[in-house]
PDB file of N, CA and C in Angstrom:
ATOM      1  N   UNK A   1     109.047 110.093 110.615  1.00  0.00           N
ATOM      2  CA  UNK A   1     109.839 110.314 109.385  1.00  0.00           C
ATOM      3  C   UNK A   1     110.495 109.009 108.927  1.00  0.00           C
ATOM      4  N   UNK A   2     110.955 108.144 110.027  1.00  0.00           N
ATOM      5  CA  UNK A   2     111.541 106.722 109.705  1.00  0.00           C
ATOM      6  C   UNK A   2     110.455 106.553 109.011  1.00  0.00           C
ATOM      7  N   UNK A   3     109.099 106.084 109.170  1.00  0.00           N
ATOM      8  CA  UNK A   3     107.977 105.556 108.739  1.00  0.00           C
ATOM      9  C   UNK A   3     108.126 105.531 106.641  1.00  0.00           C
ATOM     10  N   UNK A   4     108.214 106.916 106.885  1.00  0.00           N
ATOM     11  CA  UNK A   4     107.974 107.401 105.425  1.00  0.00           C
ATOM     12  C   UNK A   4     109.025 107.217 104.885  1.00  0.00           C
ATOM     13  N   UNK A   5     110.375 107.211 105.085  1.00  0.00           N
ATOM     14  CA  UNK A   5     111.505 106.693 103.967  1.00  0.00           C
ATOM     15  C   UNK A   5     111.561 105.373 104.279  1.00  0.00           C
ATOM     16  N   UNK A   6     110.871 104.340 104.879  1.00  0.00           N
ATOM     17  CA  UNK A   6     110.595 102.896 105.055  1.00  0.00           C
ATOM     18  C   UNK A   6     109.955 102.678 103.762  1.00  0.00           C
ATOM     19  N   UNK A   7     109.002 104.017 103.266  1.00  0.00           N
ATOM     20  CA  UNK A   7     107.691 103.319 102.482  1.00  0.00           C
ATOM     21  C   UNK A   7     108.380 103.960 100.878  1.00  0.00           C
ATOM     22  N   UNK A   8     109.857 104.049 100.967  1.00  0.00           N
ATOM     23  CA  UNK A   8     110.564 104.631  99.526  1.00  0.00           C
ATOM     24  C   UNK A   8     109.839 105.935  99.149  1.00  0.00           C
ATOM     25  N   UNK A   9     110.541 106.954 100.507  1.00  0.00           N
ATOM     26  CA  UNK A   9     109.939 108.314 100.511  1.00  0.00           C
ATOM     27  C   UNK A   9     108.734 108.768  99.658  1.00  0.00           C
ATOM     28  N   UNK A  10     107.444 108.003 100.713  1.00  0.00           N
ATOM     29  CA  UNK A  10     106.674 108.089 100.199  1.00  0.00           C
ATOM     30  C   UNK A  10     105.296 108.399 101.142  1.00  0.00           C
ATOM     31  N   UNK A  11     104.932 109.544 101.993  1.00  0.00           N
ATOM     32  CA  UNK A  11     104.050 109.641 102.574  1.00  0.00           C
ATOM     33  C   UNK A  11     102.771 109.305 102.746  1.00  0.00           C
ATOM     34  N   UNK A  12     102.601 108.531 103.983  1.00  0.00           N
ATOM     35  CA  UNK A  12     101.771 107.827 104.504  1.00  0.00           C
ATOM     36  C   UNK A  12     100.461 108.389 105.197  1.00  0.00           C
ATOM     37  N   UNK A  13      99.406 107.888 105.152  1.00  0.00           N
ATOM     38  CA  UNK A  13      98.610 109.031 106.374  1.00  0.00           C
ATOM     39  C   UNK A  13      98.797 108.280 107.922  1.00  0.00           C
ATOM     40  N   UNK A  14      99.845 109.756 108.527  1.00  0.00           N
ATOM     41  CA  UNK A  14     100.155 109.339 109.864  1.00  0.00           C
ATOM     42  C   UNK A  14     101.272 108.660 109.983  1.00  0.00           C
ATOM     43  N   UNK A  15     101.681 108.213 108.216  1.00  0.00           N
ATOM     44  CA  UNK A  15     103.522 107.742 108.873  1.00  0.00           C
ATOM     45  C   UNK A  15     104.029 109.252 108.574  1.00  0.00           C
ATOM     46  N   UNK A  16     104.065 109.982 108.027  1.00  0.00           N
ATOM     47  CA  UNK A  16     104.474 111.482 108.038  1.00  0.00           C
ATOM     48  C   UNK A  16     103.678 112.734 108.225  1.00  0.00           C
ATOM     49  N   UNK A  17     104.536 113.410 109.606  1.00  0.00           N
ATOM     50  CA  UNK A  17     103.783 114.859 109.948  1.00  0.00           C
ATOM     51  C   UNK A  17     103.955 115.609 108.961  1.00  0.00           C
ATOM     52  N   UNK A  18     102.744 116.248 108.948  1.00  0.00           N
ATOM     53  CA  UNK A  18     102.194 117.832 107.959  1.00  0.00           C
ATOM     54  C   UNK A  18     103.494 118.458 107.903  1.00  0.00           C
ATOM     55  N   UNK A  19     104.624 118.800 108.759  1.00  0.00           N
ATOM     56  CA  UNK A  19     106.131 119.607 108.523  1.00  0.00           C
ATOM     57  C   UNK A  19     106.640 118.769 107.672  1.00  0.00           C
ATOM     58  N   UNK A  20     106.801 117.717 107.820  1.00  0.00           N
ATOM     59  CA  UNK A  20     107.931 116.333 107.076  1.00  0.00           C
ATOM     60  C   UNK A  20     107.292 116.744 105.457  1.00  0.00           C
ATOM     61  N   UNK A  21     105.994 116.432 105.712  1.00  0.00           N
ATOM     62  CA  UNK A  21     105.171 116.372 104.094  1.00  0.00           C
ATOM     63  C   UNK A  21     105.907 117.647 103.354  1.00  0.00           C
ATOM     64  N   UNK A  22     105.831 118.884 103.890  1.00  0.00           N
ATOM     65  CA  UNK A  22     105.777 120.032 103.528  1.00  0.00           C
ATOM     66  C   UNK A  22     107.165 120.496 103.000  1.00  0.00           C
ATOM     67  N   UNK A  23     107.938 119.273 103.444  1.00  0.00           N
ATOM     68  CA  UNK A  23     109.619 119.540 102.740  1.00  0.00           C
ATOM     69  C   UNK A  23     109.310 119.191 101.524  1.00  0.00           C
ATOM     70  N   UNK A  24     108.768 118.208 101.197  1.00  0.00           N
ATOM     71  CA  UNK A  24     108.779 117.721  99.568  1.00  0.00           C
ATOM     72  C   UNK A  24     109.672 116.524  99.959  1.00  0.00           C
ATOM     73  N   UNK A  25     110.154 116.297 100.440  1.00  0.00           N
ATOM     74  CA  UNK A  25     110.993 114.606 100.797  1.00  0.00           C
ATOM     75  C   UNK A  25     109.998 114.035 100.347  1.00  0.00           C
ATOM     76  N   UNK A  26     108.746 113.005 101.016  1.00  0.00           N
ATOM     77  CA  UNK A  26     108.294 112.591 101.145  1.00  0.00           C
ATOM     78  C   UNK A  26     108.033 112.175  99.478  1.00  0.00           C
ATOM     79  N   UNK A  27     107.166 113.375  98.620  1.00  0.00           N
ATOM     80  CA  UNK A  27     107.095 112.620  97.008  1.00  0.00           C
ATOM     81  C   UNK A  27     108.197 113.555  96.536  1.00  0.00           C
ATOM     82  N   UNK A  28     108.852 114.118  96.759  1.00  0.00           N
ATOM     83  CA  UNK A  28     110.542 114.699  95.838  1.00  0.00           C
ATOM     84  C   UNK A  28     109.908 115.542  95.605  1.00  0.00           C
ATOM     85  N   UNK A  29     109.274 116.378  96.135  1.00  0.00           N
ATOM     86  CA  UNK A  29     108.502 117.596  96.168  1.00  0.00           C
ATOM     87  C   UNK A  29     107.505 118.425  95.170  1.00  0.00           C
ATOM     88  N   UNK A  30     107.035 116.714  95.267  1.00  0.00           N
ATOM     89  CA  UNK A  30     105.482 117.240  94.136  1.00  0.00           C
ATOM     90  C   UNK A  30     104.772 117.652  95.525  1.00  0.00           C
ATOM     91  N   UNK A  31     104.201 117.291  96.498  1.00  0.00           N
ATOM     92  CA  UNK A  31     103.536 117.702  97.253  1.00  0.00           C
ATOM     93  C   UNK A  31     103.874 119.278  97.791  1.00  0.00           C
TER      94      UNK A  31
END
């Protein structure tokens, strides 16, 4: 999860697990 708010909450393949993705953090919950 560090990984992915490193990359300006922005999911990585493999800097963020499938749960992390699935909050919507990652793209502000377009995903």
């Amino acid at each position: 999860t560090v990984e992915c708010r490193s990359q300006g909450k922005f999911c990585r393949a493999g800097a963020c697990p499938p749960t992390f993705a699935a909050t919507g953090t990652c793209h502000g919950g377009l995903l």
